[in-house]
C-alpha atoms as a PDB file:
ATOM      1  CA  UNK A   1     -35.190  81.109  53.653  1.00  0.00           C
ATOM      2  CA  UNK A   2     -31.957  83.673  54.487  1.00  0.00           C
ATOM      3  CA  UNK A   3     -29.517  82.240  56.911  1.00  0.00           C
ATOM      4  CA  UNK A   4     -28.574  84.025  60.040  1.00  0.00           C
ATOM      5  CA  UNK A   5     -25.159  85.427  60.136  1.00  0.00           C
ATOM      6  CA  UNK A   6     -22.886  85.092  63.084  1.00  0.00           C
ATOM      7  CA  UNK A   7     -22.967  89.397  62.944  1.00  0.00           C
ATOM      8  CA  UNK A   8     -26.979  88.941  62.902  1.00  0.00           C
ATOM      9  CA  UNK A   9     -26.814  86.452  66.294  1.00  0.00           C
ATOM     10  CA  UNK A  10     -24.440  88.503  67.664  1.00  0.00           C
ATOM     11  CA  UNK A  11     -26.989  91.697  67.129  1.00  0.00           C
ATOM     12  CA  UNK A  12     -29.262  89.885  68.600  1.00  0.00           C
ATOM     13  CA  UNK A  13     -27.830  88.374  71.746  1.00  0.00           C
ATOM     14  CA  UNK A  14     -27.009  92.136  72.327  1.00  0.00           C
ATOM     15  CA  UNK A  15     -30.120  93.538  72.268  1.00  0.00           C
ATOM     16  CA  UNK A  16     -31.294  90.715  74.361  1.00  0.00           C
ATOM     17  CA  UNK A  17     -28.611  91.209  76.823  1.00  0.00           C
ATOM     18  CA  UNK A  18     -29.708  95.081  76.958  1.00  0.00           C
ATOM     19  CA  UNK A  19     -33.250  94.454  77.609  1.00  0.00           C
ATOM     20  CA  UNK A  20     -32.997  91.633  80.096  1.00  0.00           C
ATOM     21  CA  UNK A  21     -30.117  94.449  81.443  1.00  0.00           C
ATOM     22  CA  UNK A  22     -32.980  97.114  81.685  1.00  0.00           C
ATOM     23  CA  UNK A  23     -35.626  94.948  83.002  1.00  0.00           C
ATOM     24  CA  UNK A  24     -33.284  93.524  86.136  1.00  0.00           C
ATOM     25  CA  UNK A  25     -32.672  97.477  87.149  1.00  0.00           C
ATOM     26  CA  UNK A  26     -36.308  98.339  86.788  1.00  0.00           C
ATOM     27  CA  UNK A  27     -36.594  95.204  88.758  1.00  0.00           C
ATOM     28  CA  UNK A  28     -34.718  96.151  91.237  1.00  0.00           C
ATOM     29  CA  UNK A  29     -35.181  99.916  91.985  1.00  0.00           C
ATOM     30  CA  UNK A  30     -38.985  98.020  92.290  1.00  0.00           C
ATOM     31  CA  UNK A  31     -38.104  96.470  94.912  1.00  0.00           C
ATOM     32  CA  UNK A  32     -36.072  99.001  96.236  1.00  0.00           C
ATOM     33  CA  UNK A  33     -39.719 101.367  96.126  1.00  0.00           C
ATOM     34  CA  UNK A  34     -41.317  98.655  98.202  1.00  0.00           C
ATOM     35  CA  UNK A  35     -42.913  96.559  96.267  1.00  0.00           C
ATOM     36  CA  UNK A  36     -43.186  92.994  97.162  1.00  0.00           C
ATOM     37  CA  UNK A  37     -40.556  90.551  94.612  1.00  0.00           C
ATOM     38  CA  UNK A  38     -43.735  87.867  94.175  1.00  0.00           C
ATOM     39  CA  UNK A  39     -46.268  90.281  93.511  1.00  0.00           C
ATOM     40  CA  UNK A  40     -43.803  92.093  90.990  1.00  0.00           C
ATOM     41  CA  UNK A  41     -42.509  88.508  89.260  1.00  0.00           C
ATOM     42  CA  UNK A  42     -46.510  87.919  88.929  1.00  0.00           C
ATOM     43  CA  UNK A  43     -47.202  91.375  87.311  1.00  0.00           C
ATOM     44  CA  UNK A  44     -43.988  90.699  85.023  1.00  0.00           C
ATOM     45  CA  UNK A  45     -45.035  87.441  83.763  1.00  0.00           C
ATOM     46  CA  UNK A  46     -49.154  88.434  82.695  1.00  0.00           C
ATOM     47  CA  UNK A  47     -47.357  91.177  80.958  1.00  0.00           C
ATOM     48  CA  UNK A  48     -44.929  89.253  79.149  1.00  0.00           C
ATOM     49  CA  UNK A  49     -47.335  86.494  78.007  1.00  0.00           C
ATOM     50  CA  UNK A  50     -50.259  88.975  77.135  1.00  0.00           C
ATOM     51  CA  UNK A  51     -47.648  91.002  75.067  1.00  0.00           C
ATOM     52  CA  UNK A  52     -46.425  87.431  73.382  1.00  0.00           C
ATOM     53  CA  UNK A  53     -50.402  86.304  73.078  1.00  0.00           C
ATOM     54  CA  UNK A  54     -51.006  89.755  71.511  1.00  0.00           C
ATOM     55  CA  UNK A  55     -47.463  89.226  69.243  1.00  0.00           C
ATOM     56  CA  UNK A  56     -48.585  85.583  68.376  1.00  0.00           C
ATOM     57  CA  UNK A  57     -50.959  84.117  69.400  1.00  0.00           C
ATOM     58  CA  UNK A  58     -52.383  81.853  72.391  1.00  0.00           C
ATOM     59  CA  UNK A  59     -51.526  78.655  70.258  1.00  0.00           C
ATOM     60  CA  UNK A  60     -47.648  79.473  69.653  1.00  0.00           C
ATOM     61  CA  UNK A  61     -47.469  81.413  73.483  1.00  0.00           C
ATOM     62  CA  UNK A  62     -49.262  77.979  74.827  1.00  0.00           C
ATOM     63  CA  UNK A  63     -46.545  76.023  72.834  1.00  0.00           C
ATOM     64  CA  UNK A  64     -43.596  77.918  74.524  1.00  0.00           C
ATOM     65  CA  UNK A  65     -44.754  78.152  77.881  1.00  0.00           C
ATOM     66  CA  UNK A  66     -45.214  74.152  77.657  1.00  0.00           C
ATOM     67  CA  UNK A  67     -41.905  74.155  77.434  1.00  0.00           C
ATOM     68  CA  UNK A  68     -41.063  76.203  80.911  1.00  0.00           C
ATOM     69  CA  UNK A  69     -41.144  73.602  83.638  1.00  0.00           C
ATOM     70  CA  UNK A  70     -38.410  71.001  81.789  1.00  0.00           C
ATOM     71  CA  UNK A  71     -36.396  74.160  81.225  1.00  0.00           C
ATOM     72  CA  UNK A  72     -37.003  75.636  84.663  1.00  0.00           C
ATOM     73  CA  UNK A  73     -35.837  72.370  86.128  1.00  0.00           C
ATOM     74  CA  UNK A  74     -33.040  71.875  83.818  1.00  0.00           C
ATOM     75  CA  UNK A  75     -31.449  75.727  85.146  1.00  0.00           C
ATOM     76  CA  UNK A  76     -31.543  76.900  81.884  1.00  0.00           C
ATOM     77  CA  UNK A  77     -33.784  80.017  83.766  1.00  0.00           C
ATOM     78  CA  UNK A  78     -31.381  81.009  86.610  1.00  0.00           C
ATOM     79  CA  UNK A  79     -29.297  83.605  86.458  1.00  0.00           C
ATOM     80  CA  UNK A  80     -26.610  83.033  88.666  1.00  0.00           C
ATOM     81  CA  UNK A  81     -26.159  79.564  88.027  1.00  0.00           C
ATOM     82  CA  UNK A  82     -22.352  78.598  86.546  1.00  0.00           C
ATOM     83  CA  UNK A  83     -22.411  76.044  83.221  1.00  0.00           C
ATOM     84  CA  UNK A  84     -19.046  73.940  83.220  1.00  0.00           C
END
């Protein structure tokens, strides 16, 4: 199995950062057009797990979104929030 290089993670936290980047100003010129922030988050989330489900699979996508609610309630999902 090849190891993943500090240069590699760093690649990839970037292109993370610029897609999560694209989809908050999408997100917000959205809302900006009108439409509603719930019915948008709902739209953006059966998107993202039928894209994942068509990726991987419903048994690896059911695996990871078994995971959300300990994250979700652990922060690790809100922006804004400040780690010390």
């Amino acid at each position: 199995m090849r190891e993943t290089s500090t240069a590699d993670r760093t690649e990839a936290y970037l292109a993370s950062r610029e897609a999560l980047d694209f989809v908050r100003e999408v997100w917000a010129e959205a809302v900006e057009a009108g439409i509603d922030p719930d019915l948008l988050a709902n739209a953006a989330l059966f998107t993202a797990f039928s894209q994942l489900v068509e990726a991987y699979g419903e048994d690896a996508v059911g695996r990871l979104a078994s995971g959300f609610a300990e994250r979700i309630q652990a922060g690790e999902l809100s922006l804004g929030r400040s780690i010390q």
